[in-house]
C-alpha atoms as a PDB file:
ATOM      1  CA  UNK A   1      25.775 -51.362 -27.664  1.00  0.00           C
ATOM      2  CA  UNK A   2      27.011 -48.342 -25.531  1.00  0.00           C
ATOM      3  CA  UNK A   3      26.182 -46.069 -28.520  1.00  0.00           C
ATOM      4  CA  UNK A   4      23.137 -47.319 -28.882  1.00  0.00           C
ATOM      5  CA  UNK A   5      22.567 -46.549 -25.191  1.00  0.00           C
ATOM      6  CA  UNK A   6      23.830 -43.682 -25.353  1.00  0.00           C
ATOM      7  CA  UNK A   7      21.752 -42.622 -28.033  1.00  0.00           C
ATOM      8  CA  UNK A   8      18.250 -43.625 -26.242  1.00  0.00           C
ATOM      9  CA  UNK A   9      19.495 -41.466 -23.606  1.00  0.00           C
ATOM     10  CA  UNK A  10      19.761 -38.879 -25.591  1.00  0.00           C
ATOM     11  CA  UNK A  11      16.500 -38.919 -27.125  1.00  0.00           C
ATOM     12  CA  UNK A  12      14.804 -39.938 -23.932  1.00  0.00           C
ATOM     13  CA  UNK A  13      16.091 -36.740 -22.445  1.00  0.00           C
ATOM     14  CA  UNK A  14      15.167 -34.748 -25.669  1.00  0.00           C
ATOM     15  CA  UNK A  15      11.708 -35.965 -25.585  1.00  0.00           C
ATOM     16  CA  UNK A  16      11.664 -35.049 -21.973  1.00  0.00           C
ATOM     17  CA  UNK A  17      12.888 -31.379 -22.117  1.00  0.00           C
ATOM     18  CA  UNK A  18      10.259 -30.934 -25.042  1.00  0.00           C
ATOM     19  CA  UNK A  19       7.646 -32.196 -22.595  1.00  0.00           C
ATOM     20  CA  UNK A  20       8.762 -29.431 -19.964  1.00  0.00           C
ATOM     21  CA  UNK A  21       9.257 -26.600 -22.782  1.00  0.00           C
ATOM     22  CA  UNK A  22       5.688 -27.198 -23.565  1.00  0.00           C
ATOM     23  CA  UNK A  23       4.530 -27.786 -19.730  1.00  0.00           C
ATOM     24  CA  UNK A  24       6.580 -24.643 -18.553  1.00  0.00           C
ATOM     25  CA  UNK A  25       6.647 -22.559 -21.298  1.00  0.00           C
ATOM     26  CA  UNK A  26       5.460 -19.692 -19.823  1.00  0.00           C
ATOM     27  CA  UNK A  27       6.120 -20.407 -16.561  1.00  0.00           C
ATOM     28  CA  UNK A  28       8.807 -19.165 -14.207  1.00  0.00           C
ATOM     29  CA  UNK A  29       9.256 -17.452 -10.780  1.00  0.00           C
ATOM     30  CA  UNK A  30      10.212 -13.655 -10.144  1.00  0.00           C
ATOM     31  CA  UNK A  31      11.773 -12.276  -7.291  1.00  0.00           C
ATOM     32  CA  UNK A  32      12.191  -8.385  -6.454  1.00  0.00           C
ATOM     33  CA  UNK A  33      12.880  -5.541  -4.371  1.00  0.00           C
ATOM     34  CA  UNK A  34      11.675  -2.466  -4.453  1.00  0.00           C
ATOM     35  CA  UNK A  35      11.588   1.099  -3.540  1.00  0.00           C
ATOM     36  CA  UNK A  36       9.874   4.428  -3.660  1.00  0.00           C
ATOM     37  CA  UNK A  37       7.023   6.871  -2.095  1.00  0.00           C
ATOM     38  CA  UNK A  38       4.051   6.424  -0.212  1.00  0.00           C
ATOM     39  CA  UNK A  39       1.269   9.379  -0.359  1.00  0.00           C
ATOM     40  CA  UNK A  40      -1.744   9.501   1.300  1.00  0.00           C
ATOM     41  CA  UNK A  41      -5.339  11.302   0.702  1.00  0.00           C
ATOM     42  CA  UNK A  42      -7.568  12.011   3.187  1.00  0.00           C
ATOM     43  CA  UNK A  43      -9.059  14.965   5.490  1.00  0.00           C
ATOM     44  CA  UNK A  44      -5.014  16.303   6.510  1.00  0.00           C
ATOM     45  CA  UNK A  45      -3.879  15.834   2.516  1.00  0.00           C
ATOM     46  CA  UNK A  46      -4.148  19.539   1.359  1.00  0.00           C
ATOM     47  CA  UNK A  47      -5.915  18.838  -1.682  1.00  0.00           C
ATOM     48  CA  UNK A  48      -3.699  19.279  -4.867  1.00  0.00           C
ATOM     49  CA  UNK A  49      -0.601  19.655  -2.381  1.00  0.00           C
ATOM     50  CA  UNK A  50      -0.880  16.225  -0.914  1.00  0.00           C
ATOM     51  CA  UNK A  51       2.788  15.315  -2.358  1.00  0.00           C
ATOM     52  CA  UNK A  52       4.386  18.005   0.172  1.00  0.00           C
ATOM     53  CA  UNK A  53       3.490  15.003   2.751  1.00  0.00           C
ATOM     54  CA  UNK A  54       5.118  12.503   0.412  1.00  0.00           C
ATOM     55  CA  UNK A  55       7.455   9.581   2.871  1.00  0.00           C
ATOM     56  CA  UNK A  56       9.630   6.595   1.543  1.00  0.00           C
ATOM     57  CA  UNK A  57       8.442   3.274   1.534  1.00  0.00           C
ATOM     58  CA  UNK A  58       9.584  -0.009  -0.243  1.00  0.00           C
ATOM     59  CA  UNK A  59       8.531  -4.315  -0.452  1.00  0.00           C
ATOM     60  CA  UNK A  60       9.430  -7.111  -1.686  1.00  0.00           C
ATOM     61  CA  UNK A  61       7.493  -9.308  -4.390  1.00  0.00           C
ATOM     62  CA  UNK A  62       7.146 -12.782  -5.488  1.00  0.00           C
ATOM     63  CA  UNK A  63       5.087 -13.640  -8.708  1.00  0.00           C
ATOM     64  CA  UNK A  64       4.876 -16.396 -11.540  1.00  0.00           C
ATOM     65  CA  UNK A  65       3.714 -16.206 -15.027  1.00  0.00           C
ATOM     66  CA  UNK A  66       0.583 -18.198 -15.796  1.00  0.00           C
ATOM     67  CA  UNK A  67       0.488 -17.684 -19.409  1.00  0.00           C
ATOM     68  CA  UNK A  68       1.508 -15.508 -21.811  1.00  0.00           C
ATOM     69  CA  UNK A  69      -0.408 -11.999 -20.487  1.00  0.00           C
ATOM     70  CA  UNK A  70      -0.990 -13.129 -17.005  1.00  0.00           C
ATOM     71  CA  UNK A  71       0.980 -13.438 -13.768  1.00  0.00           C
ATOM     72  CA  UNK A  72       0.053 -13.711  -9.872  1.00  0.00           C
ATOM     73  CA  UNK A  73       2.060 -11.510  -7.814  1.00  0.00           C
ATOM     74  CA  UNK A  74       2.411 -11.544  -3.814  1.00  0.00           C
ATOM     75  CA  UNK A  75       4.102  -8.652  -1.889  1.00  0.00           C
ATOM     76  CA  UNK A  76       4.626  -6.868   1.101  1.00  0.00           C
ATOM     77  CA  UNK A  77       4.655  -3.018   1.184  1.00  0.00           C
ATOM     78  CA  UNK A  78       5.885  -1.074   4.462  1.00  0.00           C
ATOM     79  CA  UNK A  79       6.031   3.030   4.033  1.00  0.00           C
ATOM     80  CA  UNK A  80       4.998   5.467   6.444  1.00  0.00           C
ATOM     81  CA  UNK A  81       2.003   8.433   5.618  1.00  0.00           C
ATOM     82  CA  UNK A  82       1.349  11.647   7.102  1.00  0.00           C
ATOM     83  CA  UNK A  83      -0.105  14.836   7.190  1.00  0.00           C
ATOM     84  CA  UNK A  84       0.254  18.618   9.226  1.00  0.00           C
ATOM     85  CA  UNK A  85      -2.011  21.255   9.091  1.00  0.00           C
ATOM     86  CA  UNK A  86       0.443  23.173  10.029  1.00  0.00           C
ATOM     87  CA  UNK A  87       1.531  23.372   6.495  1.00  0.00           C
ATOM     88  CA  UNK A  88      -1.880  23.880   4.852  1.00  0.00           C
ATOM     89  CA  UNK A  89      -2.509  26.252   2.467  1.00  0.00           C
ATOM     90  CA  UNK A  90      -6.629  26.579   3.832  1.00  0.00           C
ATOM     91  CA  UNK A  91      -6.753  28.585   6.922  1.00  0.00           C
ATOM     92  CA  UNK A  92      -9.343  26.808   7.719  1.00  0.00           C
ATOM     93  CA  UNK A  93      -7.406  23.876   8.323  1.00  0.00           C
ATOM     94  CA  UNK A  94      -4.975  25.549   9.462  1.00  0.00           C
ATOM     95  CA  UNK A  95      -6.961  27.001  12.419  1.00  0.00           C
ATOM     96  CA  UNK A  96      -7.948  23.361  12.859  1.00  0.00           C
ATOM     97  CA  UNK A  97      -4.377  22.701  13.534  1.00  0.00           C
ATOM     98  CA  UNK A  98      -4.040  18.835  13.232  1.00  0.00           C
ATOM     99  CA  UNK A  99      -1.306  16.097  12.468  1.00  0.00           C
ATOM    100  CA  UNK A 100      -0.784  12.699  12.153  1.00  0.00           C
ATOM    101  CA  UNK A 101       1.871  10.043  11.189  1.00  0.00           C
ATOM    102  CA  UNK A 102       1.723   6.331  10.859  1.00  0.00           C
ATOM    103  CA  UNK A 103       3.550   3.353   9.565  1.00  0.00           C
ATOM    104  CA  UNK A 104       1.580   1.107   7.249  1.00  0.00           C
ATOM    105  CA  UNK A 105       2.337  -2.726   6.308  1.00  0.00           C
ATOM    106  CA  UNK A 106       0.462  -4.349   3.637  1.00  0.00           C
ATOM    107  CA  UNK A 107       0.554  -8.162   2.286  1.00  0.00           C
ATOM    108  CA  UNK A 108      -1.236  -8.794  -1.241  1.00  0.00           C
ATOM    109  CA  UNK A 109      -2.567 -10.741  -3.957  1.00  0.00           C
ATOM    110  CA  UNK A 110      -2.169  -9.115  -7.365  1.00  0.00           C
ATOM    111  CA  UNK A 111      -3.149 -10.320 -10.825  1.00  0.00           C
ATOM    112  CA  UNK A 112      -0.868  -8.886 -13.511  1.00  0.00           C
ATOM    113  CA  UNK A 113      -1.825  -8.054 -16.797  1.00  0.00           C
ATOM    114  CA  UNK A 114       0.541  -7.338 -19.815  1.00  0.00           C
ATOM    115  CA  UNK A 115      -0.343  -5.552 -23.029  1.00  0.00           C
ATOM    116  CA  UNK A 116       2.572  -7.373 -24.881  1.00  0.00           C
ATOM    117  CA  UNK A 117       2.539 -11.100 -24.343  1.00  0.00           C
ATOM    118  CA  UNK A 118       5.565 -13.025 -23.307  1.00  0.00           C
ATOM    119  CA  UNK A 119       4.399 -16.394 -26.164  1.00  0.00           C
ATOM    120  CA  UNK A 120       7.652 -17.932 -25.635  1.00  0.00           C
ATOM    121  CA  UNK A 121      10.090 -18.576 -22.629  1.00  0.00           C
ATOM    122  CA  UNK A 122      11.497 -15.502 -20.721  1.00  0.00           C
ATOM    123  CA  UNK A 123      14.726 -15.641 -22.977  1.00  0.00           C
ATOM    124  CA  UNK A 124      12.396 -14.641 -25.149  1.00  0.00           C
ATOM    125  CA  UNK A 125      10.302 -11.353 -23.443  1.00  0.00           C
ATOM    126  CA  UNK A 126       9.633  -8.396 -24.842  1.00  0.00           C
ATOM    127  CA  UNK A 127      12.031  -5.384 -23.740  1.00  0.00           C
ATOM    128  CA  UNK A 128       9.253  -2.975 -22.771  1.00  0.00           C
ATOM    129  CA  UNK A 129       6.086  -4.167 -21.768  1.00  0.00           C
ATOM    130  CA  UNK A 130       3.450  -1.925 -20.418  1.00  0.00           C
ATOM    131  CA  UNK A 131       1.064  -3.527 -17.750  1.00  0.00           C
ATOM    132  CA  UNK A 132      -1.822  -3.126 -15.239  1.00  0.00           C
ATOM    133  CA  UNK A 133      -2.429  -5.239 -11.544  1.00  0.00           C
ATOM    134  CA  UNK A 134      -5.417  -5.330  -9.518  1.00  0.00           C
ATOM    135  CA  UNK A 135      -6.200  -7.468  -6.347  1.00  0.00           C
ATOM    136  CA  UNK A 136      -7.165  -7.804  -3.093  1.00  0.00           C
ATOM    137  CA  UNK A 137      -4.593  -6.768   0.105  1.00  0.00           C
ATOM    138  CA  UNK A 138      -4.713  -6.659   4.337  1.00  0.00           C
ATOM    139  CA  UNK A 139      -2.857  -3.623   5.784  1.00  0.00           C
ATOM    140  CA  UNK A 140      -2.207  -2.382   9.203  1.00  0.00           C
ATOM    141  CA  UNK A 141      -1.334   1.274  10.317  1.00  0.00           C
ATOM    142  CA  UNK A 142      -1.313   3.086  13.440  1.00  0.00           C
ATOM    143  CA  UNK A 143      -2.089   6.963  13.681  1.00  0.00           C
ATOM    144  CA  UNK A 144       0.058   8.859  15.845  1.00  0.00           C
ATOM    145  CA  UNK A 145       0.180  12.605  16.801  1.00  0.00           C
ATOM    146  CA  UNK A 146       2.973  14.502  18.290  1.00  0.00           C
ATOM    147  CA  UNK A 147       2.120  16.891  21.381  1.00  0.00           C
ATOM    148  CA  UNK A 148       5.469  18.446  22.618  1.00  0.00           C
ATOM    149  CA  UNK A 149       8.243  15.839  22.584  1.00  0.00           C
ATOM    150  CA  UNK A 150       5.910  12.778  22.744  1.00  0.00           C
ATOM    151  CA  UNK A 151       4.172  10.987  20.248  1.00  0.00           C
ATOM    152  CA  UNK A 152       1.037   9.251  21.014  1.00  0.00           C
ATOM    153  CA  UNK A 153      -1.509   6.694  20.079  1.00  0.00           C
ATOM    154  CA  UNK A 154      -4.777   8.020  18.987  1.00  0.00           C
ATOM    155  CA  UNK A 155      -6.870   5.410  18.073  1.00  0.00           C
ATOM    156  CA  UNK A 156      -6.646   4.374  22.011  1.00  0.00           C
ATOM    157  CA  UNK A 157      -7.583   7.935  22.699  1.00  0.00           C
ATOM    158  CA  UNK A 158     -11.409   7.812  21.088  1.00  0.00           C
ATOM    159  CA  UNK A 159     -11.015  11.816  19.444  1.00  0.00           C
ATOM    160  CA  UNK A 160     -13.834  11.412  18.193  1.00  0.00           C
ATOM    161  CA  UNK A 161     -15.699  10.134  21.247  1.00  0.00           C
ATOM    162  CA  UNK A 162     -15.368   6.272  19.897  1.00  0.00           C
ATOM    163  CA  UNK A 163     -14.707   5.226  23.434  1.00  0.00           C
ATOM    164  CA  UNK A 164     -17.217   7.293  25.200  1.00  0.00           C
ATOM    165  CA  UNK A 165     -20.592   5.982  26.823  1.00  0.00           C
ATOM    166  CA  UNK A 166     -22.991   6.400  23.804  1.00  0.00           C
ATOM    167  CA  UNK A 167     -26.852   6.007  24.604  1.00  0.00           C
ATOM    168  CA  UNK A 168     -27.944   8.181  21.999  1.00  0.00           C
ATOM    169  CA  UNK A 169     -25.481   6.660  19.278  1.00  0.00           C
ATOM    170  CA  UNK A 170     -24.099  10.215  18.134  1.00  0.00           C
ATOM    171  CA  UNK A 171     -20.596   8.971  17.501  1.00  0.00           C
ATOM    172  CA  UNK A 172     -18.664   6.247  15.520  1.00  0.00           C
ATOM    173  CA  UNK A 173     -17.257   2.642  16.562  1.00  0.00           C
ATOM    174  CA  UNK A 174     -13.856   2.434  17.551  1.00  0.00           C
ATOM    175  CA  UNK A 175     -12.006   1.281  14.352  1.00  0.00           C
ATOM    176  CA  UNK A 176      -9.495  -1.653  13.583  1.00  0.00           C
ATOM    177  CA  UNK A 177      -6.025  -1.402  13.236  1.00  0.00           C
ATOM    178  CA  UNK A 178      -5.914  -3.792  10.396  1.00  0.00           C
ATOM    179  CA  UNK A 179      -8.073  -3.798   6.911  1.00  0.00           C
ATOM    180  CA  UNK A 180      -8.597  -5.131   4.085  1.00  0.00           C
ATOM    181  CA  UNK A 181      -7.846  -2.757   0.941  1.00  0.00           C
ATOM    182  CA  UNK A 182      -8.087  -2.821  -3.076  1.00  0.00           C
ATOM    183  CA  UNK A 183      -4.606  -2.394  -4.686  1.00  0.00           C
ATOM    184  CA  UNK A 184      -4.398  -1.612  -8.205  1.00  0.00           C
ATOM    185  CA  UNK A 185      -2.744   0.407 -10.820  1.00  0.00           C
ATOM    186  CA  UNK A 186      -0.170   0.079 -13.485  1.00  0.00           C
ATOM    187  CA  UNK A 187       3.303   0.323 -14.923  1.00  0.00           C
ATOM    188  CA  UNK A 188       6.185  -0.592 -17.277  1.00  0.00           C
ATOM    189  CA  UNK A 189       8.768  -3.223 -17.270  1.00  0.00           C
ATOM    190  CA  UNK A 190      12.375  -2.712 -18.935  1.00  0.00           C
ATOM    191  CA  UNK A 191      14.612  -5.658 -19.812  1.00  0.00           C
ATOM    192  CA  UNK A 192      18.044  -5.289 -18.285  1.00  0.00           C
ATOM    193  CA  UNK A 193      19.413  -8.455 -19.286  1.00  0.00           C
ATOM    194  CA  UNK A 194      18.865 -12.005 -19.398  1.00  0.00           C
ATOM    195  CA  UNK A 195      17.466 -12.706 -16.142  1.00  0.00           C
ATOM    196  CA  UNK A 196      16.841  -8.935 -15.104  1.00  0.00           C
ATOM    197  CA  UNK A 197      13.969  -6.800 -15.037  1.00  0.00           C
ATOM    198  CA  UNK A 198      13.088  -3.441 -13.839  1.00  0.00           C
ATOM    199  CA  UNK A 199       9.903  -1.878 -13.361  1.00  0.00           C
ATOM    200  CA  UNK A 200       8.453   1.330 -12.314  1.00  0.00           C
ATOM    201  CA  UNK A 201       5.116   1.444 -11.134  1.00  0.00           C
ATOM    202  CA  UNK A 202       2.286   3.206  -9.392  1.00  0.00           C
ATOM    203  CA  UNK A 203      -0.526   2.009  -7.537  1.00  0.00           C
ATOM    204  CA  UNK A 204      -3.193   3.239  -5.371  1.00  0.00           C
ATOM    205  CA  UNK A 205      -5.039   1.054  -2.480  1.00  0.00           C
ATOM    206  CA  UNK A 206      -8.339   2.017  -1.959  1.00  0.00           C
ATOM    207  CA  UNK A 207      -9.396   1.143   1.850  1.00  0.00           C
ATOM    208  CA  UNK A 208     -12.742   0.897   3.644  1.00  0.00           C
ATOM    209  CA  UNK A 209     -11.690   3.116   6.770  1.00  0.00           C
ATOM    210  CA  UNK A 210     -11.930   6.606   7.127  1.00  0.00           C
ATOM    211  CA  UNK A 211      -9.687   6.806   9.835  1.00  0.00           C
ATOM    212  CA  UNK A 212      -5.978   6.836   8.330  1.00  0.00           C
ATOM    213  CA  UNK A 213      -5.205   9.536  10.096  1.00  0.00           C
ATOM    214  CA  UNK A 214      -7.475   9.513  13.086  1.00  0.00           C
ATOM    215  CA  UNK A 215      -9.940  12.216  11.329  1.00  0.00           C
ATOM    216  CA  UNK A 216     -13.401  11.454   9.845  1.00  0.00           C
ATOM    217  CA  UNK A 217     -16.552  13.550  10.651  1.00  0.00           C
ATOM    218  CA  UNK A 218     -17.071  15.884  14.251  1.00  0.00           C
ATOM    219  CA  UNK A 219     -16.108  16.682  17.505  1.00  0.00           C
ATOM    220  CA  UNK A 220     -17.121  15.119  20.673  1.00  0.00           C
ATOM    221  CA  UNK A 221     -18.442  16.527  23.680  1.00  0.00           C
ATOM    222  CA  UNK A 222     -15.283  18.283  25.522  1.00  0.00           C
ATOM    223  CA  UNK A 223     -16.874  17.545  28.770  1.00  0.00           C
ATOM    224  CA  UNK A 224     -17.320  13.703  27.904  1.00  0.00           C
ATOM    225  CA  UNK A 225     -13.717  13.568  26.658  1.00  0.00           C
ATOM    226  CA  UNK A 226     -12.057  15.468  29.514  1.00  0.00           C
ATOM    227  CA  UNK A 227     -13.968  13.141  32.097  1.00  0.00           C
ATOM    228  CA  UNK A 228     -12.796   9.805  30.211  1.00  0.00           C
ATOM    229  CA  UNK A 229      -9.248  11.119  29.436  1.00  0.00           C
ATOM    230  CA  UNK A 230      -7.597  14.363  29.250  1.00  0.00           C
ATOM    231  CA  UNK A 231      -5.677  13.552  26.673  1.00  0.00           C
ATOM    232  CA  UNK A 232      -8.540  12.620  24.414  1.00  0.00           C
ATOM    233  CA  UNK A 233      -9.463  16.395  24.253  1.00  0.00           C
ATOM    234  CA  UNK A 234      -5.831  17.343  23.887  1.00  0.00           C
ATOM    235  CA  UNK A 235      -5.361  15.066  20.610  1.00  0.00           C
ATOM    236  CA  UNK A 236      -9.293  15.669  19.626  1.00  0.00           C
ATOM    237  CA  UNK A 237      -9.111  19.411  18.867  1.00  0.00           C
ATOM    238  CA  UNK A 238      -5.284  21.119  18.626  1.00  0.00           C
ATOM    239  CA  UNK A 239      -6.785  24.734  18.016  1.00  0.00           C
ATOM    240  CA  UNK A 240      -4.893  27.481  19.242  1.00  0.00           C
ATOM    241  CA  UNK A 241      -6.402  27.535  23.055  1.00  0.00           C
ATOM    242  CA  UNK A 242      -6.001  31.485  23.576  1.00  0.00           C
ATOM    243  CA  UNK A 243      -7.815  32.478  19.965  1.00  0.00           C
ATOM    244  CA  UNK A 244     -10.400  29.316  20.563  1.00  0.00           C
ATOM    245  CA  UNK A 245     -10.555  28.997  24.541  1.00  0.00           C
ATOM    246  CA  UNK A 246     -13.620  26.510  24.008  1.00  0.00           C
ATOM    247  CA  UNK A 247     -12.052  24.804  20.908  1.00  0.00           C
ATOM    248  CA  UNK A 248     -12.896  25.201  17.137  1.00  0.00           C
ATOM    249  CA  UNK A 249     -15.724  23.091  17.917  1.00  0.00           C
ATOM    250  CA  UNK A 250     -17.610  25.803  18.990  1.00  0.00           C
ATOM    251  CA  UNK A 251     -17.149  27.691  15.512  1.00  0.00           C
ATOM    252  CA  UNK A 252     -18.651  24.855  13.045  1.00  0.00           C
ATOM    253  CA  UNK A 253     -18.274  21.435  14.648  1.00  0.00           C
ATOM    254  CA  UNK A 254     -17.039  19.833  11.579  1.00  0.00           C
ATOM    255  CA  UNK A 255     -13.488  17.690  12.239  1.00  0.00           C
ATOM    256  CA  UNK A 256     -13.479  16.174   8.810  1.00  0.00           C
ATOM    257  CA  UNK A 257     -15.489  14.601   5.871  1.00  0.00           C
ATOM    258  CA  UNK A 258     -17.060  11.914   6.535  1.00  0.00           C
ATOM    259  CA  UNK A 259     -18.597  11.316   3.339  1.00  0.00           C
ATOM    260  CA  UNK A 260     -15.476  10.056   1.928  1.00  0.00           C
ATOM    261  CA  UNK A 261     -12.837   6.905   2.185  1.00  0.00           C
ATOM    262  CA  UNK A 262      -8.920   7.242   3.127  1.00  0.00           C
ATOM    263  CA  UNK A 263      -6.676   6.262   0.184  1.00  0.00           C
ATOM    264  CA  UNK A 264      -2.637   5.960  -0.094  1.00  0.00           C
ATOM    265  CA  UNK A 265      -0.460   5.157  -3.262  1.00  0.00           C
ATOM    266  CA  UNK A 266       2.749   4.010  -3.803  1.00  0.00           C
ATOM    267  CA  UNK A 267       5.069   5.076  -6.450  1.00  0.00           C
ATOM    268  CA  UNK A 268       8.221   2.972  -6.924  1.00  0.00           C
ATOM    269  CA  UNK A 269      10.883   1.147  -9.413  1.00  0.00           C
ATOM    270  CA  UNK A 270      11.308  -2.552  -8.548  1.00  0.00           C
ATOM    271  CA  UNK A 271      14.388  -4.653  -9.634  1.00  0.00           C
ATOM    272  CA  UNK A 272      13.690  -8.456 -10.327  1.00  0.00           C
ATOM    273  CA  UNK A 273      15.225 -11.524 -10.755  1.00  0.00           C
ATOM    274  CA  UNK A 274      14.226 -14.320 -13.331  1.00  0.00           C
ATOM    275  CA  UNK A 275      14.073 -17.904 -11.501  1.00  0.00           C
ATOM    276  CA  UNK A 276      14.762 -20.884 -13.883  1.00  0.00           C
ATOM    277  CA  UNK A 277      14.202 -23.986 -12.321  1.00  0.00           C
ATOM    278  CA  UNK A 278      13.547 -26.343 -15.241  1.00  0.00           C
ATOM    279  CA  UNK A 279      17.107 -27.557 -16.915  1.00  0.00           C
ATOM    280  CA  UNK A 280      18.047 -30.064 -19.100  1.00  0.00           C
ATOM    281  CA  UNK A 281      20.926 -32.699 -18.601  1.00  0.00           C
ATOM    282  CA  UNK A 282      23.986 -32.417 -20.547  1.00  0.00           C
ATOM    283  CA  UNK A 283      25.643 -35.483 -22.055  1.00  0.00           C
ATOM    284  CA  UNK A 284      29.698 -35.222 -22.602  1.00  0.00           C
END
């Protein structure tokens, strides 16, 4: 009778474990860390010599396989950006004389798609498997400019008259510290081992702000800016003041391109960790 028992327990549990293999057969949890470069494009970036401005960054990731080509990924991204034209090669921009830094955080939503299916559990993944992510993401950062040995706030500042009484409407709204952005890109994933993966990736985010680093279209009024705060001229127009005694305005205007969106990538290698929570009993 205890055999027989024994043997119904057996199969019970069999049955069972089939039932999960089938439920969860492609599904399990990742974990990684990551780490890399953050690069950023917009009216400070140089053109082809934006990666002179490159700065580290790194995340974290969660994700779980859906089936055997897709996976939902969330992660958070902190890296810092930044740009000097200083170290332009246009002397144009260099006569413009502006620089920024700023730390970014972003949390996001990626779907994961793999060119080689995983049709089986992960004991059974391919060991190199190209792939491409998309989603959706919310990022803050926080342009800052260094004048002597302090380093300011600009978006408080207005340098582009944001702040400024504004009957005629002739400059832009003050713009928000956090945004929603478009991450997306691709990479490929290595096997290590059983449970370990590696990937290296690259991704851009494509934002909706122009203001990254605190530049977008033209100058304000000097006047206007000096009356609301003197530093808002200071951090508006960093020309050399005994070449351009009235600013660089007076030569063209133009602060930036405002025709076109900020964007910053990230380049890294991730390390991850395969999660297997579904395990059969043992019988001794």
């Amino acid at each position: 009778m205890k055999a027989i028992k024994q043997v119904l327990l057996l199969a019970l549990a069999l049955l069972f474990c089939s039932e999960l293999s089938a439920q969860y057969r492609f599904g399990y949890f990742r974990v990684g860390v990551s780490g890399g470069a953050m690069n950023y494009f917009g009216d400070l970036d140089d053109d082809f010599g934006v990666y002179k401005f490159t700065k580290p960054a790194g995340g974290i990731q969660g994700s779980y396989r859906l089936n055997p080509m897709l996976q939902l990924r969330m992660s958070y991204l902190y890296g810092l950006i930044g740009a000097d034209d200083a170290m332009n090669n246009d002397v144009h921009r260099r006569r413009r004389n502006l620089s920024f830094r700023s730390e970014v955080q972003e949390v996001s939503a990626q779907l994961v798609i793999d060119f080689i299916p995983t049709d089986r559990r992960y004991l059974f993944r391919p060991y190199l498997v190209p792939y491409i992510f998309g989603g959706i993401g919310i990022f803050s950062f926080n342009p800052e400019a260094q004048y002597g040995d302090s380093w300011v706030d600009l978006q408080p500042l207005g340098t582009e008259g944001q702040w400024l009484a504004d009957p005629e409407n002739k400059y832009p709204e003050p713009y928000e510290l956090t945004q929603f952005n478009i991450p997306f890109g691709g990479g490929l994933r290595f096997r290590l081992s059983t449970r370990w993966d590696m990937e290296l990736e690259i991704g851009l985010r494509k934002t909706f702000t122009d203001y990254l680093d605190d530049v977008s279209g033209y100058y304000a009024d000097r006047d206007q800016l000096v009356a609301a705060n003197p530093l808002s001229l200071i951090y508006s127009d960093r020309s050399d003041p005994v070449e351009w005694p009235n600013g660089v305005a007076a030569y063209n205007g133009i602060r930036g391109d405002n025709t076109q969106k900020d964007w910053y990538s990230y380049t890294g290698v991730t390390f991850i960790y395969i999660l297997d929570w579904v395990k059969c009993p043992t019988f001794r």
